[in-house]
C-alpha atoms as a PDB file:
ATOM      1  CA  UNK A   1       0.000   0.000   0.000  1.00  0.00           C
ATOM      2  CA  UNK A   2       1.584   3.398  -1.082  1.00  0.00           C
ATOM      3  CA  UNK A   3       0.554   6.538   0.792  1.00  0.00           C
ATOM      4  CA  UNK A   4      -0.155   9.513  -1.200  1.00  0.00           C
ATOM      5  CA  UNK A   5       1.464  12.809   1.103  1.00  0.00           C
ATOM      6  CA  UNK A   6      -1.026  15.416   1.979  1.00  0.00           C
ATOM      7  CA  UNK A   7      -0.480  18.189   0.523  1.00  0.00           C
ATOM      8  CA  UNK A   8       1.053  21.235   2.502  1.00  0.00           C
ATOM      9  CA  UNK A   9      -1.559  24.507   2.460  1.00  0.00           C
ATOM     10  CA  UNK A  10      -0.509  28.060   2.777  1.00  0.00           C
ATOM     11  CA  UNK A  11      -2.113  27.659   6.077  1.00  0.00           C
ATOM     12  CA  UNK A  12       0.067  24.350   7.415  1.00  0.00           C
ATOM     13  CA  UNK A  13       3.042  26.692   6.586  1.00  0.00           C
ATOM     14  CA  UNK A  14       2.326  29.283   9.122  1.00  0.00           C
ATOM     15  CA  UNK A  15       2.557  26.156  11.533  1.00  0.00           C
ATOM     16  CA  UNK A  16       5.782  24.499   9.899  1.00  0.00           C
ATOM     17  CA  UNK A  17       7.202  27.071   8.443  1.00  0.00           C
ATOM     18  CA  UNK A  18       6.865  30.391   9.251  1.00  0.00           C
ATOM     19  CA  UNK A  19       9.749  31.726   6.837  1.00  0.00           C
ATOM     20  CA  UNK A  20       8.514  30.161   4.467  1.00  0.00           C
ATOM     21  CA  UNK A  21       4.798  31.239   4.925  1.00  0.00           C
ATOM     22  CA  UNK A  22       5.942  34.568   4.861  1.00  0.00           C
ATOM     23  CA  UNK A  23       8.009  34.762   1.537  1.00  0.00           C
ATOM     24  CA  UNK A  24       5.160  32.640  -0.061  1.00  0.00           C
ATOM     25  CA  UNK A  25       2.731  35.161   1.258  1.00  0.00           C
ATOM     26  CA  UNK A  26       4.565  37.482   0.401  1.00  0.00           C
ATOM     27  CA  UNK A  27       4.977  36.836  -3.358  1.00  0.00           C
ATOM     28  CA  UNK A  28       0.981  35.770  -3.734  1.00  0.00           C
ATOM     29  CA  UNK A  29       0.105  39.080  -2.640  1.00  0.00           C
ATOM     30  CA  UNK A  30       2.581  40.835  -4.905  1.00  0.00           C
ATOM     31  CA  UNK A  31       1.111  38.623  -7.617  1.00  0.00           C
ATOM     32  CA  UNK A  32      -2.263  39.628  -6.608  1.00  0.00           C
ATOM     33  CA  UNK A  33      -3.348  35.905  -5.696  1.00  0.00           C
ATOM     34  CA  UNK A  34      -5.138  37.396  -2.867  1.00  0.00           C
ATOM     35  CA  UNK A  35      -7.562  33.882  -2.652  1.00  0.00           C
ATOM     36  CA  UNK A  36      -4.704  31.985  -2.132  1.00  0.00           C
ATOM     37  CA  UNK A  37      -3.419  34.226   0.315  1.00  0.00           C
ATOM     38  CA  UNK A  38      -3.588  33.236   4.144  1.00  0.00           C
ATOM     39  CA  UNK A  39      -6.022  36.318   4.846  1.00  0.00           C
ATOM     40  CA  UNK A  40      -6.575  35.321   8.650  1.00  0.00           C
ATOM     41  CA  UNK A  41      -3.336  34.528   9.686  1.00  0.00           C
ATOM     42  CA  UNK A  42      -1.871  37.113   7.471  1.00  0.00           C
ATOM     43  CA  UNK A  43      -4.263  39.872   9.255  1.00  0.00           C
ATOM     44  CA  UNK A  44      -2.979  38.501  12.755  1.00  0.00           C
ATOM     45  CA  UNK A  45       0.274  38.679  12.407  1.00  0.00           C
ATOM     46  CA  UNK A  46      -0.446  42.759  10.931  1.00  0.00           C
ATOM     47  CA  UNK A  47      -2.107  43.045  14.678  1.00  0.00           C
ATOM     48  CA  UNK A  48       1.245  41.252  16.333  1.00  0.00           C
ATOM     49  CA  UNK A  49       3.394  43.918  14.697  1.00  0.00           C
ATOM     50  CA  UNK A  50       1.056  46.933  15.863  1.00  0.00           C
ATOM     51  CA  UNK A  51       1.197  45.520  19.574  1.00  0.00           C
ATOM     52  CA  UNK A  52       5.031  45.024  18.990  1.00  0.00           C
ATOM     53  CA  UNK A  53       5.297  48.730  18.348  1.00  0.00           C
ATOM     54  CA  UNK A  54       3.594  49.527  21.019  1.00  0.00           C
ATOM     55  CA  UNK A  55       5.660  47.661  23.508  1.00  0.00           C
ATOM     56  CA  UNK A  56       8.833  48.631  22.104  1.00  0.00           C
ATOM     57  CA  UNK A  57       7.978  52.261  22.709  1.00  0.00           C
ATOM     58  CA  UNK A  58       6.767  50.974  26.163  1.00  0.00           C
ATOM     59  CA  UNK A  59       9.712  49.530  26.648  1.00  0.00           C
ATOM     60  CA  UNK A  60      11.770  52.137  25.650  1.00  0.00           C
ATOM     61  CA  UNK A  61       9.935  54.509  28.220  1.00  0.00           C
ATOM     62  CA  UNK A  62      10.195  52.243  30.957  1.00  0.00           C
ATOM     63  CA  UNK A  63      13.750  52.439  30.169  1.00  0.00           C
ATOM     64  CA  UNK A  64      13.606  56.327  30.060  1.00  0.00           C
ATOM     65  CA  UNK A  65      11.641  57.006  33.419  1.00  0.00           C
ATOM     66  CA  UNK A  66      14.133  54.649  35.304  1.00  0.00           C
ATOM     67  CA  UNK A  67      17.132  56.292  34.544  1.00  0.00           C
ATOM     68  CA  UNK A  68      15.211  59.937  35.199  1.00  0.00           C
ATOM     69  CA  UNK A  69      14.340  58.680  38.812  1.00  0.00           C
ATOM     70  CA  UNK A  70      17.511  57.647  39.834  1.00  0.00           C
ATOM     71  CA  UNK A  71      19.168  60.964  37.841  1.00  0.00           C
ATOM     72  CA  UNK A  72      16.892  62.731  40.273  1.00  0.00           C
ATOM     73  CA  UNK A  73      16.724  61.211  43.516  1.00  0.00           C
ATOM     74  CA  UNK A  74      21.016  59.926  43.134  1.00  0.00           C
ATOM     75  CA  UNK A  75      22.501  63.403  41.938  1.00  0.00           C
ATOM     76  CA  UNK A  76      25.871  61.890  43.125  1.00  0.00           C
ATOM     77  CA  UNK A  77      26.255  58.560  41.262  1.00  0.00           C
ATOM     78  CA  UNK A  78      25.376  59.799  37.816  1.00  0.00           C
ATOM     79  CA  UNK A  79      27.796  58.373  35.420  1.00  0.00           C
ATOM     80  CA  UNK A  80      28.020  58.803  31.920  1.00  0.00           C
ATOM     81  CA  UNK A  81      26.033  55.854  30.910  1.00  0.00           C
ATOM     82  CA  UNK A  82      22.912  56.655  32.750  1.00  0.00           C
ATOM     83  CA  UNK A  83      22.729  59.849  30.445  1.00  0.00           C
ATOM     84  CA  UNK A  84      23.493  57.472  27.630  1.00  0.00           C
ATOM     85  CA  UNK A  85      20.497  55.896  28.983  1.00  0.00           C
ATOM     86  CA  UNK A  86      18.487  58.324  28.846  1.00  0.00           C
ATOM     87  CA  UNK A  87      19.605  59.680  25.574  1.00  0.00           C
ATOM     88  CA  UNK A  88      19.202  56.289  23.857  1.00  0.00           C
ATOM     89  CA  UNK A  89      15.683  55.597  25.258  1.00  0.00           C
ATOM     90  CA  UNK A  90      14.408  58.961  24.711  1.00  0.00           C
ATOM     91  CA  UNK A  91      15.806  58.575  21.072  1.00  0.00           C
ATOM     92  CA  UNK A  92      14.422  55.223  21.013  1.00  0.00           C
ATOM     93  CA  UNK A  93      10.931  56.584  22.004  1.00  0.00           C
ATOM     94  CA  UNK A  94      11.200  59.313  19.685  1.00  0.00           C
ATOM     95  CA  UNK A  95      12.370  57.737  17.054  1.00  0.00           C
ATOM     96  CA  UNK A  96       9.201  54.761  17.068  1.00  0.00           C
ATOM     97  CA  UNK A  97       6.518  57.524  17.433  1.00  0.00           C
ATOM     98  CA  UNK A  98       7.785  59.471  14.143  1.00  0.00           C
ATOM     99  CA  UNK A  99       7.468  56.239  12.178  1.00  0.00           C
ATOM    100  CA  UNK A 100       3.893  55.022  14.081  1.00  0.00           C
ATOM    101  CA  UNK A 101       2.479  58.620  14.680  1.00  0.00           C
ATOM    102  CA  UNK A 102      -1.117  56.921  15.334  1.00  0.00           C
ATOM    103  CA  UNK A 103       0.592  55.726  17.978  1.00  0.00           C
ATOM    104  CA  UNK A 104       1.400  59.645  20.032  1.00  0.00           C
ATOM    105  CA  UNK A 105      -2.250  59.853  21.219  1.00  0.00           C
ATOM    106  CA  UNK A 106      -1.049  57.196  23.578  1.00  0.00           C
ATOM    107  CA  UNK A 107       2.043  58.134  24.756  1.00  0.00           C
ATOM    108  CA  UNK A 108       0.290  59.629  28.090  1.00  0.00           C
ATOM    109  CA  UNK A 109      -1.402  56.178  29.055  1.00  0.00           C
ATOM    110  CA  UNK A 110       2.104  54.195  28.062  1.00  0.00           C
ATOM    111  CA  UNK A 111       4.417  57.089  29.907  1.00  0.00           C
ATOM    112  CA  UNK A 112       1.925  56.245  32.969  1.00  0.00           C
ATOM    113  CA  UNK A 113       1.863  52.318  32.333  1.00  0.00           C
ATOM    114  CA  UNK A 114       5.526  52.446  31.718  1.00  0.00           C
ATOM    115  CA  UNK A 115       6.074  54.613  35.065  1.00  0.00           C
ATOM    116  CA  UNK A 116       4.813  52.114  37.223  1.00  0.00           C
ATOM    117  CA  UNK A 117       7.441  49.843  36.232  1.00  0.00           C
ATOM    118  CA  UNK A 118       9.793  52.021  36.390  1.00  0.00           C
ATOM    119  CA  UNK A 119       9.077  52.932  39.553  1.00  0.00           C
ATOM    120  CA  UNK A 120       9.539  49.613  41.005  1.00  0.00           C
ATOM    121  CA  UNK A 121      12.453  49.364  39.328  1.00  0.00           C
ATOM    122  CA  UNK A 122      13.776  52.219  40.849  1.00  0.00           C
ATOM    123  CA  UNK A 123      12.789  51.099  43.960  1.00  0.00           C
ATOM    124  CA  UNK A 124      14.491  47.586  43.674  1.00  0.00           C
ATOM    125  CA  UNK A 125      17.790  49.291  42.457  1.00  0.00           C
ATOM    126  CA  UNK A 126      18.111  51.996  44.604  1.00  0.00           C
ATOM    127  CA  UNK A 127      17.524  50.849  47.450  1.00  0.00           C
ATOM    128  CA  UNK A 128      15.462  54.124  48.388  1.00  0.00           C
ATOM    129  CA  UNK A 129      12.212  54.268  50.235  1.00  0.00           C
ATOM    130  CA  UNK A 130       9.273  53.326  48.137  1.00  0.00           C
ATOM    131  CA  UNK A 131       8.058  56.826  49.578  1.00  0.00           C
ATOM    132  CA  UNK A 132      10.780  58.298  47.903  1.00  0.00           C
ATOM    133  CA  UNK A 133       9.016  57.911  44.388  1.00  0.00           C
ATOM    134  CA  UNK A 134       5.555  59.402  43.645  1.00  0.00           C
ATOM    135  CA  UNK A 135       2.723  57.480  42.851  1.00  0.00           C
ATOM    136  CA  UNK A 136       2.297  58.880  39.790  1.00  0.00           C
ATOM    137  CA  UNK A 137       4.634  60.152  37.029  1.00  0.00           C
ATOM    138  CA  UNK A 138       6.061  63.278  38.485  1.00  0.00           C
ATOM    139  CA  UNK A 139       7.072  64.595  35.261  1.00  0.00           C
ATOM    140  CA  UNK A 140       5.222  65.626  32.043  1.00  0.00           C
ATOM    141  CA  UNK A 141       4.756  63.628  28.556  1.00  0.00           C
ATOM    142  CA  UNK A 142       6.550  66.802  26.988  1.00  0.00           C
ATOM    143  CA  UNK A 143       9.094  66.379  29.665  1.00  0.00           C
ATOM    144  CA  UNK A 144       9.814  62.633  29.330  1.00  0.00           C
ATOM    145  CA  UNK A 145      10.415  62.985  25.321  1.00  0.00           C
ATOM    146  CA  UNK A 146      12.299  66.267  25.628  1.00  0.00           C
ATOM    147  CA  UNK A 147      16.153  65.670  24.956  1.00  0.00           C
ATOM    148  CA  UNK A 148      16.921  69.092  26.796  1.00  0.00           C
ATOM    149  CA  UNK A 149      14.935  68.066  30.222  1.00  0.00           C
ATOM    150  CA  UNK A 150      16.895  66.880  33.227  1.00  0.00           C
ATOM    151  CA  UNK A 151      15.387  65.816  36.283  1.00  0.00           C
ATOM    152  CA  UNK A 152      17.180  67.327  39.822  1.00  0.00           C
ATOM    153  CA  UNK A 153      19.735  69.748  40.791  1.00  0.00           C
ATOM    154  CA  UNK A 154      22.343  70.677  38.037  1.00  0.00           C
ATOM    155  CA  UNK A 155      20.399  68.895  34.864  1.00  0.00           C
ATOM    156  CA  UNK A 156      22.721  66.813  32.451  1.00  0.00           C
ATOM    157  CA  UNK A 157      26.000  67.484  34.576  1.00  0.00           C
ATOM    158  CA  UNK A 158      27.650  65.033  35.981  1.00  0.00           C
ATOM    159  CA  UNK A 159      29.032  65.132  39.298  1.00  0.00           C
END
């Protein structure tokens, strides 16, 4: 008895084969094929790579507020690569919310989801107080994005 092998579907692929789901994809749609396409798994992935932008700024911001807290509230053990820090993930930030602009509407509900991290974070790393941080994000959207803002006493210097 010989077995005949089931054919593979666009649809196995994305199980199998994702590389290869996505160049195949990838050429039906240039080739206008869309009925062949994998429509449903095609549109979820589209929705993975919005939520991945939105993290990545989220994470970028956690990043950020850290390093602002402990510029703040540890004047004297700044260092050069904390304000690399800071640069970087306000850069970061910046940079993802030129190319997803849909995306700056939301920057005050992910600067105040990313604070909260951030503030335990700080917390965990400092060793300070938790009474030492605010409950809430203690400085503005405009501040958190703007290259030229430095938390504390004596701004970007170093000590």
């Amino acid at each position: 008895m010989t077995l005949v092998p089931t054919p593979i579907t666009i649809s196995d692929l994305y199980e199998i084969d994702f590389s290869r789901w996505l160049f195949e994809n990838a050429a039906l749609l240039r080739q206008g094929r869309f009925a062949e396409a994998d429509i449903p798994n095609i549109a979820e992935e589209l929705e993975c790579l919005g939520r991945g932008e939105r993290r990545a700024v989220e994470n970028h911001l956690v990043v950020l507020l850290l390093h602002l807290l402990k510029w703040e509230l540890q004047p004297e053990q700044r260092s050069r690569n904390w304000r690399a820090s800071i640069y970087n993930a306000r850069d970061g930030a910046n940079d993802l919310l030129r190319d997803s602009p849909s995306l700056v509407s939301r920057v005050p509900e992910l600067v105040a989801e990313s604070y909260e991290e951030a503030r335990d974070n700080a917390i965990l790393e400092t060793e300070l107080p938790e009474s030492s941080f605010s409950e809430v994000c203690p400085y503005t959207v405009e501040q958190v994005l703007d290259e030229t803002f430095w938390p504390g006493p004596g701004g970007a210097e170093l000590p």
